[in-house]
Each structure stands twice: as structure tokens, then as C-alpha cells.
PDB file of N, CA and C in Angstrom:
ATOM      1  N   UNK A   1     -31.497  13.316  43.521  1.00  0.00           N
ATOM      2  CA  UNK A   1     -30.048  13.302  43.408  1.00  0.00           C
ATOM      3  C   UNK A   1     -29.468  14.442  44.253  1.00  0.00           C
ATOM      4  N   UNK A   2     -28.804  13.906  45.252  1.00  0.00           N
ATOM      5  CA  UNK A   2     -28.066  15.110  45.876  1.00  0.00           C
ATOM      6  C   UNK A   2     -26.769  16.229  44.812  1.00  0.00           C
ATOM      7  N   UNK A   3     -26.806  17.039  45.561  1.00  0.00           N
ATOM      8  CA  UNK A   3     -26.034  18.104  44.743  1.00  0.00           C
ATOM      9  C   UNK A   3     -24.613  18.506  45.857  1.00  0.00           C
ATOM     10  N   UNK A   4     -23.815  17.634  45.698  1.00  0.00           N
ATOM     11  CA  UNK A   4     -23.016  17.880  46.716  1.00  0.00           C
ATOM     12  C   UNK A   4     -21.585  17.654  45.566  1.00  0.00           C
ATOM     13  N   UNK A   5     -20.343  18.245  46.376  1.00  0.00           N
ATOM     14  CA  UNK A   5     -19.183  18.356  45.860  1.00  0.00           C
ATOM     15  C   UNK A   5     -18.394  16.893  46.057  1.00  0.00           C
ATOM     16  N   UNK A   6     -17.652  16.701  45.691  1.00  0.00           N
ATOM     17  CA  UNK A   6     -16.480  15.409  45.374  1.00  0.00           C
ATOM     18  C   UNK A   6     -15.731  15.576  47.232  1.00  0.00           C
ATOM     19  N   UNK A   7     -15.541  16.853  47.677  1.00  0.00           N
ATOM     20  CA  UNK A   7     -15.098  17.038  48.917  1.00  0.00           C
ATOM     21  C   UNK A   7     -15.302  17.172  49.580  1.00  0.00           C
ATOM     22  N   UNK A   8     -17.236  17.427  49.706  1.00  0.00           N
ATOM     23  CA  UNK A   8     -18.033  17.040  50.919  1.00  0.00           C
ATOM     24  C   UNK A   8     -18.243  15.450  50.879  1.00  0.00           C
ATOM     25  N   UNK A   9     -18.348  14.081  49.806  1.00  0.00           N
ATOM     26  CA  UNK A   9     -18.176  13.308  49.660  1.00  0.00           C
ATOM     27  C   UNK A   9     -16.795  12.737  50.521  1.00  0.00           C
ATOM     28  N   UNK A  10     -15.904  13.262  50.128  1.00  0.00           N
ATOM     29  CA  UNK A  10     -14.415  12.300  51.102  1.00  0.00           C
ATOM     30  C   UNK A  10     -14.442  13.015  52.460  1.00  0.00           C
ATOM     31  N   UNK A  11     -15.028  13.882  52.660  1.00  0.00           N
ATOM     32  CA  UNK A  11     -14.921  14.110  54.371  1.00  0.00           C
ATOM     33  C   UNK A  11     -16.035  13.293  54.726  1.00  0.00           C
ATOM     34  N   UNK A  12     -17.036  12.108  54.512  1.00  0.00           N
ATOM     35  CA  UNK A  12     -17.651  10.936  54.847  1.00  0.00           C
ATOM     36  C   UNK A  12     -16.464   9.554  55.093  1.00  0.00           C
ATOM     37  N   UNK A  13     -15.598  10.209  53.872  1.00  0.00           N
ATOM     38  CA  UNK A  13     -14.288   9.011  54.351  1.00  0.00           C
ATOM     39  C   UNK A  13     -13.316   8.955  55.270  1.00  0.00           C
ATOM     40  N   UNK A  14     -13.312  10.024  56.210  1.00  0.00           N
ATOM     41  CA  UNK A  14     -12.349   9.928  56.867  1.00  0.00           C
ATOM     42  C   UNK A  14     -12.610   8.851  57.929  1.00  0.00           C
ATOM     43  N   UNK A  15     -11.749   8.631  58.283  1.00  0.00           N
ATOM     44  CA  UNK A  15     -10.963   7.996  59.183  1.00  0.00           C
ATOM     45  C   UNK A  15     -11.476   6.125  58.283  1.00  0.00           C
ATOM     46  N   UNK A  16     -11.379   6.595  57.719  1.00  0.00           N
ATOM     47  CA  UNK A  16     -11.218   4.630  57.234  1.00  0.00           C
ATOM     48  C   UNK A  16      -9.581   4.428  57.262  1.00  0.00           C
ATOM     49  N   UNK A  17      -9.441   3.140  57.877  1.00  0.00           N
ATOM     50  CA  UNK A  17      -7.885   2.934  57.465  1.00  0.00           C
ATOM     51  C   UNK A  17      -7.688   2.216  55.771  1.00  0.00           C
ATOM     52  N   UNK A  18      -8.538   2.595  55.140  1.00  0.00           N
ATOM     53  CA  UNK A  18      -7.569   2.200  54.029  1.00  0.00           C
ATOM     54  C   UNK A  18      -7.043   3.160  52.812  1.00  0.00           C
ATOM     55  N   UNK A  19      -6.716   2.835  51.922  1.00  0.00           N
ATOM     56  CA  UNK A  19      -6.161   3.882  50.881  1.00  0.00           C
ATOM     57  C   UNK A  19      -6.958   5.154  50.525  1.00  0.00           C
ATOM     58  N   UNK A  20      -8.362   5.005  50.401  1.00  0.00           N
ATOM     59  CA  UNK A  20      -9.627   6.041  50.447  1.00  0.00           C
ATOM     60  C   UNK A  20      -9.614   6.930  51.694  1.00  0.00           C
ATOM     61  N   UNK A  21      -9.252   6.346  52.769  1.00  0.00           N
ATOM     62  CA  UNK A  21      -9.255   7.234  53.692  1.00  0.00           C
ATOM     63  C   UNK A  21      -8.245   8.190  54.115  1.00  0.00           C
ATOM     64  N   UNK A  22      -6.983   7.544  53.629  1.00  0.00           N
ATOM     65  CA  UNK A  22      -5.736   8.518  53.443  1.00  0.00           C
ATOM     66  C   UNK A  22      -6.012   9.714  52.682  1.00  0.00           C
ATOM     67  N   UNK A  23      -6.500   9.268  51.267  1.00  0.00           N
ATOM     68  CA  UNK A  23      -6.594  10.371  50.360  1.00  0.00           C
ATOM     69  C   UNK A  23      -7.771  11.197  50.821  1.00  0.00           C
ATOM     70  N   UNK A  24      -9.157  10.823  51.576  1.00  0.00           N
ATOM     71  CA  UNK A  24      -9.718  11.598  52.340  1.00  0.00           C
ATOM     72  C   UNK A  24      -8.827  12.802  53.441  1.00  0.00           C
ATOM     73  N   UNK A  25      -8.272  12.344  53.935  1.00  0.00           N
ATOM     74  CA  UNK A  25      -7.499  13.018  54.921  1.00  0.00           C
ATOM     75  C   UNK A  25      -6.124  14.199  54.223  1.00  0.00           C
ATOM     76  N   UNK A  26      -6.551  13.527  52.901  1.00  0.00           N
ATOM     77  CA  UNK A  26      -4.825  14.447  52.489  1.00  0.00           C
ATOM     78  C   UNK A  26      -5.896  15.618  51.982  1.00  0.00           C
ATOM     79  N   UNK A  27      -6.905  15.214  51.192  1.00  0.00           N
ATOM     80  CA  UNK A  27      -7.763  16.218  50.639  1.00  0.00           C
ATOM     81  C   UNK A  27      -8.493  17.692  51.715  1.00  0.00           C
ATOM     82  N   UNK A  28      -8.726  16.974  52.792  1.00  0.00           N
ATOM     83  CA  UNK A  28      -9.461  17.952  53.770  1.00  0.00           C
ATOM     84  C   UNK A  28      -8.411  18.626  54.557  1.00  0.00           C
ATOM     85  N   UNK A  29      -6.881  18.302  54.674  1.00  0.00           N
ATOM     86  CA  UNK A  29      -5.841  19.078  54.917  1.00  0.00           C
ATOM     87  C   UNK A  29      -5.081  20.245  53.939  1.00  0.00           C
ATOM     88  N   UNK A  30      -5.896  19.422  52.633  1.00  0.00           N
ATOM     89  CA  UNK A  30      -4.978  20.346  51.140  1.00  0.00           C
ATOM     90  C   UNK A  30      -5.837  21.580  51.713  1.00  0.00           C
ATOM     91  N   UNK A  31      -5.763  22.739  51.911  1.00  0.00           N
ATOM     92  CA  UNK A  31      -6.282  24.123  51.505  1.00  0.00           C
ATOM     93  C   UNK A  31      -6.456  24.797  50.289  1.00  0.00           C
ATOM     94  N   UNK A  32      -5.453  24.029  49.253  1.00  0.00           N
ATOM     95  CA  UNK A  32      -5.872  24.528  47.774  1.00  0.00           C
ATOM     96  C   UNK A  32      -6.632  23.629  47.204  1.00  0.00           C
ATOM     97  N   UNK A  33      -7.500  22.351  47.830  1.00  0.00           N
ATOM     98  CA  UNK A  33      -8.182  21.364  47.164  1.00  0.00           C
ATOM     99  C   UNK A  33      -9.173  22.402  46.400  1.00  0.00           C
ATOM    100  N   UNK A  34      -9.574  21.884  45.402  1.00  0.00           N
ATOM    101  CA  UNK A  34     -10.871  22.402  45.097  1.00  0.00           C
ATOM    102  C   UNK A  34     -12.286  22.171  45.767  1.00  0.00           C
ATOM    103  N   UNK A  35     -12.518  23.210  46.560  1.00  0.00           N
ATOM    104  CA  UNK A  35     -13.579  22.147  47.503  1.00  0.00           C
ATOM    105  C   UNK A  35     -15.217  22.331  46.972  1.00  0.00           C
ATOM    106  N   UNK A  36     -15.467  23.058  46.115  1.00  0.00           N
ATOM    107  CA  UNK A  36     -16.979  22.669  45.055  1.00  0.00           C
ATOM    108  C   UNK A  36     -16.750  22.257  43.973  1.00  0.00           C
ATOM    109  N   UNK A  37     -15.301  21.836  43.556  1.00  0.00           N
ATOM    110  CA  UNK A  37     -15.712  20.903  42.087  1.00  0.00           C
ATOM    111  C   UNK A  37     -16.179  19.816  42.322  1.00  0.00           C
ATOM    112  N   UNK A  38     -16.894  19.058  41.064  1.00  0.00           N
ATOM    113  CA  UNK A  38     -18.019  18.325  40.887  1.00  0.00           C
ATOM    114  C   UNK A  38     -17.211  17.158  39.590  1.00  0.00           C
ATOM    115  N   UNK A  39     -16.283  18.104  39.268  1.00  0.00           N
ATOM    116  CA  UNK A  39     -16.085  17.317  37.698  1.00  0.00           C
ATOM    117  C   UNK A  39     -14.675  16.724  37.458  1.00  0.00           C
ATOM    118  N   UNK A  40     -14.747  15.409  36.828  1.00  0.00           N
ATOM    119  CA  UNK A  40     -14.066  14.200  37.148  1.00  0.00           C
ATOM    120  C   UNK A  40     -12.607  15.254  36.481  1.00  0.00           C
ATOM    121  N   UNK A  41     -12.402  15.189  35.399  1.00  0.00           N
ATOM    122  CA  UNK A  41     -11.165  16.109  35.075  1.00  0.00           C
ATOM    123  C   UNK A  41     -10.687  17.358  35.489  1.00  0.00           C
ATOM    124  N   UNK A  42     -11.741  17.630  36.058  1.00  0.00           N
ATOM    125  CA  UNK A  42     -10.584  19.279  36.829  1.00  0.00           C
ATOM    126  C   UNK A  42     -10.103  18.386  37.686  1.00  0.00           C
ATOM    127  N   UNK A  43     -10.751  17.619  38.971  1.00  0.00           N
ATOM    128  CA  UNK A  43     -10.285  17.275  40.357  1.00  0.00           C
ATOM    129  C   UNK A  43      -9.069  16.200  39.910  1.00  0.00           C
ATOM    130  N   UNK A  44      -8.915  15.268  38.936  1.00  0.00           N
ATOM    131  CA  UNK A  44      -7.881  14.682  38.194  1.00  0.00           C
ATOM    132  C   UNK A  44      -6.641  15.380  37.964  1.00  0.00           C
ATOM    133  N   UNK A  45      -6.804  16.565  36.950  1.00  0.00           N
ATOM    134  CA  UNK A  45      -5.619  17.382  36.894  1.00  0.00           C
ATOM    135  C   UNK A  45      -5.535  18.012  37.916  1.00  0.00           C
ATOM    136  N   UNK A  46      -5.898  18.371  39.322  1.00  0.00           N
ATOM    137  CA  UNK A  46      -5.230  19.097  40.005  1.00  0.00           C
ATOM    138  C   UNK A  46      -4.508  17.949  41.291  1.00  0.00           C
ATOM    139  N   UNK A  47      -5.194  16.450  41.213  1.00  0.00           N
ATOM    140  CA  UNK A  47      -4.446  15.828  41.625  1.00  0.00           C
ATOM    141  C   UNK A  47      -2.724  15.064  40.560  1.00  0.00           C
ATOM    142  N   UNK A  48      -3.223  15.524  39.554  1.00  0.00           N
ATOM    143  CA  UNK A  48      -2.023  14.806  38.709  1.00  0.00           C
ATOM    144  C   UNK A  48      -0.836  16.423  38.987  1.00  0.00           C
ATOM    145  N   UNK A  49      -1.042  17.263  39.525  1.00  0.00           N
ATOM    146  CA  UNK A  49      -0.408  18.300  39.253  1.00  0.00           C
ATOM    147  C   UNK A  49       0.049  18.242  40.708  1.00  0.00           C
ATOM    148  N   UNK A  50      -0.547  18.239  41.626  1.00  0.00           N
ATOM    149  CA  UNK A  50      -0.330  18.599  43.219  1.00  0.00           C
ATOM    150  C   UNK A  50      -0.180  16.826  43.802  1.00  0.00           C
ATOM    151  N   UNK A  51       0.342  15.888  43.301  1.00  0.00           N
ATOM    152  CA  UNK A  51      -0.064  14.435  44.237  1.00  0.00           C
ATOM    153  C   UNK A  51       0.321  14.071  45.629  1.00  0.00           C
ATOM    154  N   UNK A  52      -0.283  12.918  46.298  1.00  0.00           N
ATOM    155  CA  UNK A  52      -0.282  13.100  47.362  1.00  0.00           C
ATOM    156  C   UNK A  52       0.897  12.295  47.814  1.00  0.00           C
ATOM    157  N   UNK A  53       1.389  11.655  48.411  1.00  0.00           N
ATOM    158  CA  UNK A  53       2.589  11.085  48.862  1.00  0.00           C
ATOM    159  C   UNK A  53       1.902   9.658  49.204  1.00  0.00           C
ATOM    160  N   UNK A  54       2.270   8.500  48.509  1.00  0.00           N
ATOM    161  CA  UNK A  54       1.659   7.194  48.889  1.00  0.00           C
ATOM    162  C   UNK A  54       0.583   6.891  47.934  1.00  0.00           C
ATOM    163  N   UNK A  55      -0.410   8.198  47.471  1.00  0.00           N
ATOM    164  CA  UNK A  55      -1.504   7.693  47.112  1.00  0.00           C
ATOM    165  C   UNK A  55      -1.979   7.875  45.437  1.00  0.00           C
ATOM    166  N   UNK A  56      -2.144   6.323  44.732  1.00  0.00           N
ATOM    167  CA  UNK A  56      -1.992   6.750  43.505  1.00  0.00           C
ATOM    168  C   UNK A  56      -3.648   6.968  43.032  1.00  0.00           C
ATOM    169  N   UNK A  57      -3.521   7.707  41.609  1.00  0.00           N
ATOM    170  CA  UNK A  57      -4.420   8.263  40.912  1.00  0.00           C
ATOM    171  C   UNK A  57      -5.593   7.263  40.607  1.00  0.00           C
ATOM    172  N   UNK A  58      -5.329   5.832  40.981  1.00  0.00           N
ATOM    173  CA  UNK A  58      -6.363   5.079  40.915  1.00  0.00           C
ATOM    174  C   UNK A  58      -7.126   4.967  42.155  1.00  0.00           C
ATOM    175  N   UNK A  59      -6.651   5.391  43.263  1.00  0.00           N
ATOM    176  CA  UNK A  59      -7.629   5.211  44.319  1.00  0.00           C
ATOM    177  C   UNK A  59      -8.402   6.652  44.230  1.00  0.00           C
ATOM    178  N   UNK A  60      -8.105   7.353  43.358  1.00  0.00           N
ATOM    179  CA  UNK A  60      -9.002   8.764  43.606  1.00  0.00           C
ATOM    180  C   UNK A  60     -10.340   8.207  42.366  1.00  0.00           C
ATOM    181  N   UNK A  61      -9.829   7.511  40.848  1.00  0.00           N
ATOM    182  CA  UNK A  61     -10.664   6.952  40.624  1.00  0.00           C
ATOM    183  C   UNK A  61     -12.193   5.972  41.054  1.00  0.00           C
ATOM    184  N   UNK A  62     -11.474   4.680  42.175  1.00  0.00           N
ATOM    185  CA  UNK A  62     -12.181   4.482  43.057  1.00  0.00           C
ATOM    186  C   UNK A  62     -13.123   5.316  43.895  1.00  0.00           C
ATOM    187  N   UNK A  63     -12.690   6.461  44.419  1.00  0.00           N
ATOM    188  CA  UNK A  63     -13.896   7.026  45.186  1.00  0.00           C
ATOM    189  C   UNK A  63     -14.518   8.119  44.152  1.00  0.00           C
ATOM    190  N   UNK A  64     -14.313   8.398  42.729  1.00  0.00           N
ATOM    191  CA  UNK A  64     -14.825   9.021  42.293  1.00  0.00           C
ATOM    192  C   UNK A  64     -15.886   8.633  41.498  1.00  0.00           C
ATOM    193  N   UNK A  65     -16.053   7.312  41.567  1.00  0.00           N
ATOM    194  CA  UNK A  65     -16.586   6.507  40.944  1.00  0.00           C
ATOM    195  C   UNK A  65     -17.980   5.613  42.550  1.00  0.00           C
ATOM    196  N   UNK A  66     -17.210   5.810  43.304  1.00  0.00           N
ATOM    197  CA  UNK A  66     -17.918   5.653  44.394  1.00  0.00           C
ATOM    198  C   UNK A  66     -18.899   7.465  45.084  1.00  0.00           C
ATOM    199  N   UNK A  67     -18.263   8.564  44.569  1.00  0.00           N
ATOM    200  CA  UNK A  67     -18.943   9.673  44.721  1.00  0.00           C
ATOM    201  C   UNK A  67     -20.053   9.811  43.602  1.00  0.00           C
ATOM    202  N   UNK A  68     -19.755   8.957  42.475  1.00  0.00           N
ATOM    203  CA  UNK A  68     -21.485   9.292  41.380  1.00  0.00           C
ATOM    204  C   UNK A  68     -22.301   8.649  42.514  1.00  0.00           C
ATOM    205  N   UNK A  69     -21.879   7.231  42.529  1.00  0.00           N
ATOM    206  CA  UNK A  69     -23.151   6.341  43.227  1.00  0.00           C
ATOM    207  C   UNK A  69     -23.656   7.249  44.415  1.00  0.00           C
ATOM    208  N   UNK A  70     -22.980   7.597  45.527  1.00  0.00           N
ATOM    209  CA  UNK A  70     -23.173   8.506  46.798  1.00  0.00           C
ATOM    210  C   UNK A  70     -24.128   9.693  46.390  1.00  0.00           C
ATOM    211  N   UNK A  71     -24.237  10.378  45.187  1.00  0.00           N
ATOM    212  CA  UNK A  71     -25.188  11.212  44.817  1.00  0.00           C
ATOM    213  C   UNK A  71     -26.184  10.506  44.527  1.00  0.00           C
ATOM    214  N   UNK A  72     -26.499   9.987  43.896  1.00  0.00           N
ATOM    215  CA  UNK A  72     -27.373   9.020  43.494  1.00  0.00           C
ATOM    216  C   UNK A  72     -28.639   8.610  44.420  1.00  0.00           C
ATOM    217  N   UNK A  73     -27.895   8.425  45.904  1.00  0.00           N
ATOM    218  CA  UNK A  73     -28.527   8.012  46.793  1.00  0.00           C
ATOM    219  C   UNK A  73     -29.637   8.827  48.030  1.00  0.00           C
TER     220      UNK A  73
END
């Protein structure tokens, strides 16, 4: 099992054109992202606190749910 962060995970997403890849791109521009959390509710509340413009809280679900499997592998 790899041991990697939620935000080394979405910088694999960039440049997709779809909703995952936006929020990739908003994340690796945020400077206050959290960039070694690991855990589904901190990175939740600091997107429910800071959100991104366009992109809702279910597509962060989606890749967070797509970042277990990505460790996994």
C-alpha cells in the first residue's frame, strides 16, 4: 500500500478536462491546501470552509474515494 497524501494523488489529475481535474488544478494552486493530509474529514472541512468556485463537494468525494483505490495499488 502506498503511503502517499490525497494531494500528491490529484496532482496525477491534472489536466483532465473534467470536474476532477478542475478540482485537481484548484487544489495544487490553493497554497493553504493541506498538502500531507490523508484523512477524509479534515480535507472535507477545509474544503466545506474554503470552496472552490464551480466545484461541488461531491466531486471531491469522487476522487476521494478514487484516492483509497490509488493507494491500494
Amino acid at each position: 500500500m502506498k503511503e502517499r497524501s490525497y494531494y500528491q494523488y490529484m496532482k496525477t489529475r491534472l489536466g483532465s478536462k473534467d470536474q476532477e481535474g478542475q478540482l485537481a488544478h484548484h487544489i495544487v494552486d490553493d497554497m493553504s491546501f493541506p498538502k500531507y493530509e490523508t484523512d477524509y474529514d479534515k480535507i472535507s472541512d477545509y474544503l466545506e470552509k474554503n470552496p472552490y468556485l464551480n466545484i461541488s463537494l461531491d466531486t471531491f468525494d469522487d476522487t476521494f474515494s478514487d484516492y483509497k483505490e490509488w493507494l491500494k495499488s
